[in-house]
N, C-alpha and C. Protein backbone atom coordinates (compact mmCIF):
# COMPACT_ATOMS: atom_id res chain seq x y z
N UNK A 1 266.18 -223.51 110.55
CA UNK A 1 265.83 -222.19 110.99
C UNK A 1 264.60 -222.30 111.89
N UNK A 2 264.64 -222.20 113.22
CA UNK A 2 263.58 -221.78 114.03
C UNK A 2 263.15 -220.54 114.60
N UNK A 3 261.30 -220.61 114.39
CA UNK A 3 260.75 -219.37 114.75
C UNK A 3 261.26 -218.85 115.78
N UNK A 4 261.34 -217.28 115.91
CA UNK A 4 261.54 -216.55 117.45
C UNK A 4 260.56 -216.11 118.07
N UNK A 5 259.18 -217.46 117.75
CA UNK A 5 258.22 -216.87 118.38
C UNK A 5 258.11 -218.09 119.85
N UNK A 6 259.01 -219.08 119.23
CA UNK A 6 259.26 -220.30 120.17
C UNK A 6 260.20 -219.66 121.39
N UNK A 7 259.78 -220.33 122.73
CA UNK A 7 260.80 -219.28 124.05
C UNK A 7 261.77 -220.39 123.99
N UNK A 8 262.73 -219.69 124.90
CA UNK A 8 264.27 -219.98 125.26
C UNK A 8 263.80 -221.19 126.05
N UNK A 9 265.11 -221.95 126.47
CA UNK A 9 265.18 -222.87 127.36
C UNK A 9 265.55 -222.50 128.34
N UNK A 10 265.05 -222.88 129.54
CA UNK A 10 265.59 -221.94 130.79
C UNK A 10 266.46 -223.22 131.59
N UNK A 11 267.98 -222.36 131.85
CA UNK A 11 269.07 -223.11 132.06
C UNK A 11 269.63 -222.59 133.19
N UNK A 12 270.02 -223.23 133.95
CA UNK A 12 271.17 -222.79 135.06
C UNK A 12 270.12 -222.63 136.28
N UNK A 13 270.63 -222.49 137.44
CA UNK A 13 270.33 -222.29 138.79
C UNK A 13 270.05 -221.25 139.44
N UNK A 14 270.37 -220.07 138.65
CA UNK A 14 270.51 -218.73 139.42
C UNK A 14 268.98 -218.19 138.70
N UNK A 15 268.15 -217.34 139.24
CA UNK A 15 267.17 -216.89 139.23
C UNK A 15 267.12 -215.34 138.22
N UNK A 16 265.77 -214.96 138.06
CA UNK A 16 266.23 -213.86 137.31
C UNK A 16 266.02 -212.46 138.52
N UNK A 17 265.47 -212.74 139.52
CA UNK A 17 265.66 -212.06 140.43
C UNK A 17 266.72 -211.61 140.78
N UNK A 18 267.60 -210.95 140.88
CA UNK A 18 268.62 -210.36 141.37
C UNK A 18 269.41 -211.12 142.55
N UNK A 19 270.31 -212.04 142.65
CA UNK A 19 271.37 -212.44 143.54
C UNK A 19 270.51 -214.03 144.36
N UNK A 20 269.25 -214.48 143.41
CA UNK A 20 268.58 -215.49 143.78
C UNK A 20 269.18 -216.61 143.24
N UNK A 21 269.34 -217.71 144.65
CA UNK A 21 269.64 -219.53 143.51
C UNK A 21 268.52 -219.65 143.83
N UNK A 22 267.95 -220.61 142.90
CA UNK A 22 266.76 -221.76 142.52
C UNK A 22 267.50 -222.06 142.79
N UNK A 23 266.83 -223.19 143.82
CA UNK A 23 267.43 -224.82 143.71
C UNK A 23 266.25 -225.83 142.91
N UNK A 24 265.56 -225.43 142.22
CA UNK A 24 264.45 -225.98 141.44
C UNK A 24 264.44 -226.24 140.26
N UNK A 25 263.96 -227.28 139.71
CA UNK A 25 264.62 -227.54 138.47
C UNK A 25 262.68 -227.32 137.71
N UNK A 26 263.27 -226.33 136.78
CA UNK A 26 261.75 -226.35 135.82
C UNK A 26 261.27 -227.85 134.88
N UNK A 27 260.03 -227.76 135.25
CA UNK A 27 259.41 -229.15 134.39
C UNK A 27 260.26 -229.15 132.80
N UNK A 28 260.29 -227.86 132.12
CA UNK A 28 260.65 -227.54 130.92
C UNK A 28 261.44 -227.98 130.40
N UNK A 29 262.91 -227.96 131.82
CA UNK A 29 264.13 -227.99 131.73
C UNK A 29 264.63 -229.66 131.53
N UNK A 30 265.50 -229.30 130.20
CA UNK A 30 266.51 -230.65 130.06
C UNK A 30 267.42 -230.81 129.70
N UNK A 31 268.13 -231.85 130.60
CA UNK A 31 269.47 -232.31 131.14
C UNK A 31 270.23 -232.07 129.70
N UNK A 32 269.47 -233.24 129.17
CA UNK A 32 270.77 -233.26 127.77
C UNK A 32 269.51 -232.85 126.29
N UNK A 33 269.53 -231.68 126.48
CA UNK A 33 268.86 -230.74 125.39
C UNK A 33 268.97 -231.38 123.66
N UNK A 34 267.87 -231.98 123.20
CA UNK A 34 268.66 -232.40 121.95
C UNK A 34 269.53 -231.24 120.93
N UNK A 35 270.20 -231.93 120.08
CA UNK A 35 271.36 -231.07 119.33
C UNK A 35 270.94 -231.61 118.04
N UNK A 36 269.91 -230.92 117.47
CA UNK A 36 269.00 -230.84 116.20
C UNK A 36 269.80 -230.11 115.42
N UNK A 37 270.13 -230.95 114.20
CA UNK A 37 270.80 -229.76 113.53
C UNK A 37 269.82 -228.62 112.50
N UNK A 38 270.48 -228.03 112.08
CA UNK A 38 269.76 -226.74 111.01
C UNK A 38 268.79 -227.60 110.38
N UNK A 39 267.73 -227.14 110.18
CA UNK A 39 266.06 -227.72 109.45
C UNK A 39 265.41 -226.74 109.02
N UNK A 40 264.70 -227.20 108.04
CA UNK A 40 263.13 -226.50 108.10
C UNK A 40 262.17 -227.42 108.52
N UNK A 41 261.14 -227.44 108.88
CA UNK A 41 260.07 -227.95 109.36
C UNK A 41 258.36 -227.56 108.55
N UNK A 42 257.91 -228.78 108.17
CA UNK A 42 256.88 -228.57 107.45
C UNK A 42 255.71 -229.70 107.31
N UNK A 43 254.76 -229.41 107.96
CA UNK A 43 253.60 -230.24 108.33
C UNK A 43 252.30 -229.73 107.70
N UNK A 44 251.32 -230.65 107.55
CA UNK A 44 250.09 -230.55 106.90
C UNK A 44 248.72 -230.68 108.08
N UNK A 45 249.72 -230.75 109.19
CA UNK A 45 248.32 -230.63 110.62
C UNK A 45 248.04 -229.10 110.77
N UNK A 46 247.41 -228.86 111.19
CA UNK A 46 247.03 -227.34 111.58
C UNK A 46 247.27 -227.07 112.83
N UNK A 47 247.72 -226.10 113.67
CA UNK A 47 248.39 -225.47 114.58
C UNK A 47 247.63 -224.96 115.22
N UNK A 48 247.48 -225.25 116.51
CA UNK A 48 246.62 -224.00 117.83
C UNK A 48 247.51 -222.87 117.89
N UNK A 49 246.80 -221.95 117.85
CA UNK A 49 247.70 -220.58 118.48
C UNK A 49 248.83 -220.43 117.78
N UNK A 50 249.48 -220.34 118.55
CA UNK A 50 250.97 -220.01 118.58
C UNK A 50 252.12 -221.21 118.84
N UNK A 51 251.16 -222.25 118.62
CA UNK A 51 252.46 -223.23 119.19
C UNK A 51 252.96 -224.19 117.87
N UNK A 52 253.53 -223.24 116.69
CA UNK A 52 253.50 -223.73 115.71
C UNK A 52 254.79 -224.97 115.24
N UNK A 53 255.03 -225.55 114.60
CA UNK A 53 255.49 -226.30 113.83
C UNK A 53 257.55 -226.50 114.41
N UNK A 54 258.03 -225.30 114.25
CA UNK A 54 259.44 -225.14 114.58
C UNK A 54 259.57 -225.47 115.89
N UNK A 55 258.71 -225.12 117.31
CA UNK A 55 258.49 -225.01 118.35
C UNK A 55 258.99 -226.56 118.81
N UNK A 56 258.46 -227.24 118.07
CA UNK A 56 258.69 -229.01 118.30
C UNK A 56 260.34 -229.48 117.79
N UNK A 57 260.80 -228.32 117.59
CA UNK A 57 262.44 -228.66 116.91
C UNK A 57 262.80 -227.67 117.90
N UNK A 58 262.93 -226.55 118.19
CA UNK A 58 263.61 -225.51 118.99
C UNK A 58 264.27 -226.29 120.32
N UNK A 59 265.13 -225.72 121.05
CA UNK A 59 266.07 -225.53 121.93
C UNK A 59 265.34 -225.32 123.58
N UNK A 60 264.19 -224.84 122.68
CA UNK A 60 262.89 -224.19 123.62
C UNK A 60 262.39 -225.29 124.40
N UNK A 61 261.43 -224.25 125.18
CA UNK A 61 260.41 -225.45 126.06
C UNK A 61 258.89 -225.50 125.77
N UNK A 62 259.13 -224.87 124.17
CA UNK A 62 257.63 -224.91 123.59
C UNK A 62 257.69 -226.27 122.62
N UNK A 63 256.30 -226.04 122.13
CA UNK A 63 255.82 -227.19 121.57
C UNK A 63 254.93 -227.34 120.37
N UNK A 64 254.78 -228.19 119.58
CA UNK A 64 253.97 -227.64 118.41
C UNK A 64 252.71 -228.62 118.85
N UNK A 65 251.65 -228.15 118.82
CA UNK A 65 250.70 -228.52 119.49
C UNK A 65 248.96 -228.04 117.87
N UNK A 66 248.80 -229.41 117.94
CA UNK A 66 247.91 -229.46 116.46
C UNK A 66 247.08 -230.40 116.46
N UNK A 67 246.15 -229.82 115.81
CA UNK A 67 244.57 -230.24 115.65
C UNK A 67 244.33 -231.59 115.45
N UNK A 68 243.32 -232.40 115.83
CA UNK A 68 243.12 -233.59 115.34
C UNK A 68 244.36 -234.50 113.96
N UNK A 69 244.86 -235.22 114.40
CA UNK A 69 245.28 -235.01 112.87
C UNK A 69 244.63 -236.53 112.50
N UNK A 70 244.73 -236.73 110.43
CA UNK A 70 244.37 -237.51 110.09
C UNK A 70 245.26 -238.59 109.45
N UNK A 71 245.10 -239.91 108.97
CA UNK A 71 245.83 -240.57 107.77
C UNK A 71 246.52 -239.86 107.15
N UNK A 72 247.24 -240.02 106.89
CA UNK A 72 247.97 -239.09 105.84
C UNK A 72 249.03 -238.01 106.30
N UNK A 73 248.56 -237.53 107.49
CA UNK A 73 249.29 -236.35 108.01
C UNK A 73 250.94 -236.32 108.18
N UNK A 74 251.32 -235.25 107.79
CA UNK A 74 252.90 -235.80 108.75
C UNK A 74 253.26 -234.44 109.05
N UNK A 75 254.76 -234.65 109.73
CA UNK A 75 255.09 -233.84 109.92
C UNK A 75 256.85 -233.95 109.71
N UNK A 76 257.50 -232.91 108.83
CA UNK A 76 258.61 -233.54 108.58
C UNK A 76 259.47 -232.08 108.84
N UNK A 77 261.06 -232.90 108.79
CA UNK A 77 262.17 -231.89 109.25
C UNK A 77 263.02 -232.30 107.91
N UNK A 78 263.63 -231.14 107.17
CA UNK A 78 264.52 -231.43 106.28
C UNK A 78 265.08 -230.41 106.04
N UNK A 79 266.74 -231.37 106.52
CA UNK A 79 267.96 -230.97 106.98
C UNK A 79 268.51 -229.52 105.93
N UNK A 80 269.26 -228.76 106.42
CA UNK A 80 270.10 -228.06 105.68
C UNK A 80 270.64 -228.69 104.72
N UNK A 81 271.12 -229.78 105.23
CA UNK A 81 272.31 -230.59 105.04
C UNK A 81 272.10 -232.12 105.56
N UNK A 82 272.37 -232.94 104.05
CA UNK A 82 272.41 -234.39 104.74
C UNK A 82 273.05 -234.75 106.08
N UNK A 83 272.44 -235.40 106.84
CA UNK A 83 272.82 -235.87 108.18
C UNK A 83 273.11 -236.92 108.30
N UNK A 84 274.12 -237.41 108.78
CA UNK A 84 274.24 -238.91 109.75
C UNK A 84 273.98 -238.98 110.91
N UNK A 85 272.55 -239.56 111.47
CA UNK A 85 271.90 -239.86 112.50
C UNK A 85 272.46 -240.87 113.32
N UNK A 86 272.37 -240.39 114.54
CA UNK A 86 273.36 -241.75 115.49
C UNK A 86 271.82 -241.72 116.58
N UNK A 87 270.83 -240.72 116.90
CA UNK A 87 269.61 -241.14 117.49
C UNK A 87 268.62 -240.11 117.47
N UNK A 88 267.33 -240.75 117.70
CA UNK A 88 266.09 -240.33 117.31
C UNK A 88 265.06 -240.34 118.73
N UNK A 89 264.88 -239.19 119.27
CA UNK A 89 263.93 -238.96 120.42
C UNK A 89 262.78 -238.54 119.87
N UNK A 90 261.63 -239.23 119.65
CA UNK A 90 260.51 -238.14 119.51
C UNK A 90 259.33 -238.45 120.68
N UNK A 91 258.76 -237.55 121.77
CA UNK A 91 258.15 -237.17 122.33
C UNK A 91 256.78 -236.35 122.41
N UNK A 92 255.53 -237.70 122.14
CA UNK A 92 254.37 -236.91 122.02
C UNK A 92 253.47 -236.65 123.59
N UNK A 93 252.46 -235.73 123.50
CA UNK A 93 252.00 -235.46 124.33
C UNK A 93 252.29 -235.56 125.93
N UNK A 94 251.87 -234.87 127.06
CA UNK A 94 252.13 -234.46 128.42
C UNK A 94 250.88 -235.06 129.08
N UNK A 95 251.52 -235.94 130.49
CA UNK A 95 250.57 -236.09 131.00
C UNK A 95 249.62 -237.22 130.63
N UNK A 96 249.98 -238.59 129.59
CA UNK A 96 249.04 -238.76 128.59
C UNK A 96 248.00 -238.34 127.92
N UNK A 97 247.97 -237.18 127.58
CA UNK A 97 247.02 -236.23 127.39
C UNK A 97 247.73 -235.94 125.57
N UNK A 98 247.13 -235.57 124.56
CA UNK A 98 247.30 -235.14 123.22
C UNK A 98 249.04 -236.07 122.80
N UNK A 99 248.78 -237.37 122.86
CA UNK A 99 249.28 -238.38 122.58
C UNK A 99 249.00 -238.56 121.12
N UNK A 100 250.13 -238.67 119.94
CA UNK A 100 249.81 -239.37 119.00
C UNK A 100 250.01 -240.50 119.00
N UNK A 101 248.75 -241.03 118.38
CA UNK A 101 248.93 -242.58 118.80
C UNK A 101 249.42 -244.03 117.64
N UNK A 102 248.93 -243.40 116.69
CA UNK A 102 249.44 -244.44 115.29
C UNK A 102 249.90 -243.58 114.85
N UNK A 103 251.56 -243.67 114.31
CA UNK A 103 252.36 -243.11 113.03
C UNK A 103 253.77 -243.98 112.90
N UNK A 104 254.18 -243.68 111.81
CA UNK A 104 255.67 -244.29 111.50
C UNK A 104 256.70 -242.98 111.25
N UNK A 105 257.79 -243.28 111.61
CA UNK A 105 258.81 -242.69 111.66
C UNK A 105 259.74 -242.89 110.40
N UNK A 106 259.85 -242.22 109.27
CA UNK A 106 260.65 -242.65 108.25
C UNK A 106 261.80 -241.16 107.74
N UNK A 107 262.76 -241.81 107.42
CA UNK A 107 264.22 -240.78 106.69
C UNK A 107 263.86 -240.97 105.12
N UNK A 108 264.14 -240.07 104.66
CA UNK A 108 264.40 -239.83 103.35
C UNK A 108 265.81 -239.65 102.94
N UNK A 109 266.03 -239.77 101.53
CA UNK A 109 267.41 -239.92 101.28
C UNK A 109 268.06 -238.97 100.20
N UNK A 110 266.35 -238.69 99.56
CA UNK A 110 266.40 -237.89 98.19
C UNK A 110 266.20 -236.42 98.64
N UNK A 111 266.93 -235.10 98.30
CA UNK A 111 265.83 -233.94 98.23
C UNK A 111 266.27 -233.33 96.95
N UNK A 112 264.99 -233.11 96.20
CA UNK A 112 265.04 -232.58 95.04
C UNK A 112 264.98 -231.15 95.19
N UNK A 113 265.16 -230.06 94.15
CA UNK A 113 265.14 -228.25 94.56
C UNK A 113 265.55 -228.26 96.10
N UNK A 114 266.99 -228.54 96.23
CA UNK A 114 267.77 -228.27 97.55
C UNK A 114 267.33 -226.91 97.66
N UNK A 115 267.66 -225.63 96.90
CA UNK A 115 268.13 -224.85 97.55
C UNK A 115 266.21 -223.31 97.54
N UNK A 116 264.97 -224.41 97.25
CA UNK A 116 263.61 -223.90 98.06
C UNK A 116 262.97 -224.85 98.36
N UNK A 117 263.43 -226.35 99.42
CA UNK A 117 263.05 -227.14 99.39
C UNK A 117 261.63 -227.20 100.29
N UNK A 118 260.49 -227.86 99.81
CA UNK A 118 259.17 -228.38 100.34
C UNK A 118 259.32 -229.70 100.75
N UNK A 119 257.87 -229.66 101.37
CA UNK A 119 257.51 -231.10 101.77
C UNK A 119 257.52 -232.64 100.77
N UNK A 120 257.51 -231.63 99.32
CA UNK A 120 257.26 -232.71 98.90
C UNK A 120 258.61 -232.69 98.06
N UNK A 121 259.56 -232.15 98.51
CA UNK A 121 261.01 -232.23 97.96
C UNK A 121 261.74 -233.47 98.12
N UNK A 122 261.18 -233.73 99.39
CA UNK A 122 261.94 -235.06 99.72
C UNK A 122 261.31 -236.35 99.54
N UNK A 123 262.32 -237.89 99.07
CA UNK A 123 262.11 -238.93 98.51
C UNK A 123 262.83 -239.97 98.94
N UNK A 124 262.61 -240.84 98.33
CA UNK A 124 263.44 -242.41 98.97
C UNK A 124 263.65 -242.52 100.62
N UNK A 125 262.23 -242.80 100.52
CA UNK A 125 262.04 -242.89 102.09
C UNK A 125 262.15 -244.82 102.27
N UNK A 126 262.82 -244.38 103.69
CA UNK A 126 263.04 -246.05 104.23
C UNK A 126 262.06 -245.88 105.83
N UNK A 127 261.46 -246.59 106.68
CA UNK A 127 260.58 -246.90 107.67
C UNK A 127 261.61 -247.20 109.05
N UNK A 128 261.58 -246.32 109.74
CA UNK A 128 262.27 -247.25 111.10
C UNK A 128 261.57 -247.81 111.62
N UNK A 129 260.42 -247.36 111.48
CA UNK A 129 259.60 -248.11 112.46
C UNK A 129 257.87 -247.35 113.24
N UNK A 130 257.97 -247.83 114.59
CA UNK A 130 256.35 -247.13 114.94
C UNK A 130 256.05 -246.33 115.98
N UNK A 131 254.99 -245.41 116.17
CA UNK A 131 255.12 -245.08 117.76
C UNK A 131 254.52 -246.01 118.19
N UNK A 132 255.31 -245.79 119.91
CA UNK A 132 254.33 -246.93 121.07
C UNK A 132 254.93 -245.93 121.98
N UNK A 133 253.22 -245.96 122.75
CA UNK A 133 252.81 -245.25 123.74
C UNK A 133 252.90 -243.78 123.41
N UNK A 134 253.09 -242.99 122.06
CA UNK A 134 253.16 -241.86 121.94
C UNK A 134 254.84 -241.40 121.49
N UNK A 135 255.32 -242.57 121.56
CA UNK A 135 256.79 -241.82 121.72
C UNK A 135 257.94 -243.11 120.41
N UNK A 136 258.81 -242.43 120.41
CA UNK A 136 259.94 -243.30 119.04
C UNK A 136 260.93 -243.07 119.72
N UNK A 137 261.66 -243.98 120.05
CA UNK A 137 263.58 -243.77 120.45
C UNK A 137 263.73 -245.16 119.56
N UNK A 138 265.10 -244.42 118.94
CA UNK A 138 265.78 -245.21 118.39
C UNK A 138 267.32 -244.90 118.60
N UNK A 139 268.13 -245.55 119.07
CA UNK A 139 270.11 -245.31 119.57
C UNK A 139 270.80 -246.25 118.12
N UNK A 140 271.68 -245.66 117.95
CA UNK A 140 272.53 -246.17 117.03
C UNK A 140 271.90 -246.36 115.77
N UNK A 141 271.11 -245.40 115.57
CA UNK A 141 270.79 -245.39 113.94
C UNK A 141 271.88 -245.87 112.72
N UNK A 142 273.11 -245.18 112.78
CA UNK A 142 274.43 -245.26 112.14
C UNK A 142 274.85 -246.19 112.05
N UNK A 143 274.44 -247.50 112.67
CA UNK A 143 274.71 -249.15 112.38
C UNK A 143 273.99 -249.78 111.60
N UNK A 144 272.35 -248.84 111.66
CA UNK A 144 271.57 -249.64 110.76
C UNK A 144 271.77 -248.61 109.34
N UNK A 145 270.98 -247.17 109.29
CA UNK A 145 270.78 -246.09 108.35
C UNK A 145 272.90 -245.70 108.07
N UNK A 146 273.43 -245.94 107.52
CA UNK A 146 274.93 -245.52 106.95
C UNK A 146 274.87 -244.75 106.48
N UNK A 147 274.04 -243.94 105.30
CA UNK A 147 273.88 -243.33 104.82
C UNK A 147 273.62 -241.79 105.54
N UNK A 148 274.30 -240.65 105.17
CA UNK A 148 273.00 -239.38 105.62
C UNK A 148 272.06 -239.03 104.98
N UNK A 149 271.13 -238.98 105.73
CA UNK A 149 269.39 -238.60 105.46
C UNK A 149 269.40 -237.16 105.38
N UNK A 150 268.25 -236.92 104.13
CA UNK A 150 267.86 -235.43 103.99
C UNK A 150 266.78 -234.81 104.46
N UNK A 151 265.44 -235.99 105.31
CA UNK A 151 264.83 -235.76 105.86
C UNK A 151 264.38 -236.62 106.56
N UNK A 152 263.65 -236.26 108.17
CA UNK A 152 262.98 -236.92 108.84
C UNK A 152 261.39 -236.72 108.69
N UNK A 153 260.40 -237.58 108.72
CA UNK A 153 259.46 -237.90 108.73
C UNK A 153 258.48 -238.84 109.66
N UNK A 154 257.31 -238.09 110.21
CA UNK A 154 256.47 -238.46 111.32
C UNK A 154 255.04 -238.55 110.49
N UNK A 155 254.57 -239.84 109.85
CA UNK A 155 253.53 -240.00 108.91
C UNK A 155 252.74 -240.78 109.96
N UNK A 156 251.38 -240.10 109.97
CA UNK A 156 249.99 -240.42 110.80
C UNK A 156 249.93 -241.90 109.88
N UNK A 157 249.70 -242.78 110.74
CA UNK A 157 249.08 -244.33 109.95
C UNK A 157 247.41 -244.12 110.43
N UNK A 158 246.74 -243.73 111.16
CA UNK A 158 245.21 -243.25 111.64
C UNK A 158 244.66 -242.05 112.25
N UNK A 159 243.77 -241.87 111.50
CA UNK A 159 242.73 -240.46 112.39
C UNK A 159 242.94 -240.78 113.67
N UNK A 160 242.59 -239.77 114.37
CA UNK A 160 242.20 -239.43 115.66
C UNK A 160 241.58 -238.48 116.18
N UNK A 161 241.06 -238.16 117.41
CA UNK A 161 240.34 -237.34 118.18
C UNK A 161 241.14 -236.64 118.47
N UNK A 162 242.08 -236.87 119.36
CA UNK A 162 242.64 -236.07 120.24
C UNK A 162 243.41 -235.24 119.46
N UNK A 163 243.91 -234.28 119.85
CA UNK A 163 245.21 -233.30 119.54
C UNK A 163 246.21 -233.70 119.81
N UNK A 164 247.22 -233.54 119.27
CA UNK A 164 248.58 -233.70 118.96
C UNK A 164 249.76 -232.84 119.49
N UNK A 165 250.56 -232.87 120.55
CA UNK A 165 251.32 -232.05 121.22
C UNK A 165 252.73 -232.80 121.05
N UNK A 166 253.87 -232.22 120.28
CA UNK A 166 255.18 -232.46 120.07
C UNK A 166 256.28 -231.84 120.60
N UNK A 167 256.75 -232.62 121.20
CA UNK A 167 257.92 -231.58 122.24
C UNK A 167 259.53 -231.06 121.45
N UNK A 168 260.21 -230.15 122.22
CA UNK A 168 261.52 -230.88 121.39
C UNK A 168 262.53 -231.12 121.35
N UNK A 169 262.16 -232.36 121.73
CA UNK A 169 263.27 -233.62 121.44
C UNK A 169 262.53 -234.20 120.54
N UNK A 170 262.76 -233.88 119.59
CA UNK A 170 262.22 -234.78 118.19
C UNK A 170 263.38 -235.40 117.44
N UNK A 171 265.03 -234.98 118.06
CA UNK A 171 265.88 -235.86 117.35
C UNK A 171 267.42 -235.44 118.09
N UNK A 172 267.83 -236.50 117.84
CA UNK A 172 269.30 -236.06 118.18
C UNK A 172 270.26 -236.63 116.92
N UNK A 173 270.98 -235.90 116.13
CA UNK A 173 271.98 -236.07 115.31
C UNK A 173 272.89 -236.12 115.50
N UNK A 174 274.33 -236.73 114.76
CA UNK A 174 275.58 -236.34 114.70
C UNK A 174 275.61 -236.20 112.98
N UNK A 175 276.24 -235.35 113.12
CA UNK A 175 276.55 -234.47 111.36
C UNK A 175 278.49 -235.16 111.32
């Protein structure tokens, strides 16, 4: 379930002006939009403004954009519904600018109280691996992870200064 405080993705060529083409393609705009399935989303960083938490999962061209974060921090998505993952986009900061810079990327396998699940619902976590340069791709999850996962997980391995800006493409699934 994502907020409707996160904006639309702006698609297509035709303008909202009346009988206008763009031939311009917005920075915002992308080609192959990830296809995130149903989540909740639930993090322990703190949020500027309005650019909260769901924003970094939405369809949108917003972003969840958060405070210093520390050790410990994460930020996790857990599924409606177990998933079988075939790939994993996650995309920090613009510009090299509010780059996270140390974290690991881990699935969970367990969620306990499915049906008011928290952060700390979910368990039997396995590690894919690390960011570099701010960013995680991983293709063909489904050769290594067989299993469907009940949650994804973005765990800070170090403090930092900077702020934290998450776009979203934070995942691409097949269910």
């Amino acid at each position: 379930m994502v907020s409707k405080a996160c904006r639309g993705l702006s698609v297509g060529k035709f303008s909202s002006f009346q009988g206008t083409y763009n031939r311009l393609t917005d920075d915002d705009f992308a080609e192959e939009p990830a296809d995130n399935p149903s989540a909740l989303i639930f993090t322990n960083m703190k949020s500027f403004k309005k650019n909260i938490p769901e924003c970094a999962y939405s369809q949108g061209s917003d972003f969840f954009w958060g405070l210093s974060p520390s050790k410990g921090d994460y930020f996790m998505v857990v599924f409606d519904e177990p998933v079988l993952l075939s790939r994993i986009s996650i995309v920090t900061g613009l510009e090299q600018k509010d780059i996270l810079f140390s974290a690991v990327v881990e699935v969970g396998y367990a969620l306990q109280n499915s049906k008011t699940p928290t952060a700390s619902s979910c368990s039997d976590f396995h590690s894919l691996g690390s960011f570099h340069a701010g960013q995680f791709e991983m293709r063909d999850i489904d050769h290594t992870v067989k299993s469907p996962v009940a949650c994804l997980k973005i765990q800070v391995t170090q403090k930092q200064i900077d702020w934290v800006k998450i776009s979203n493409k934070i995942g691409r699934a097949h269910v």
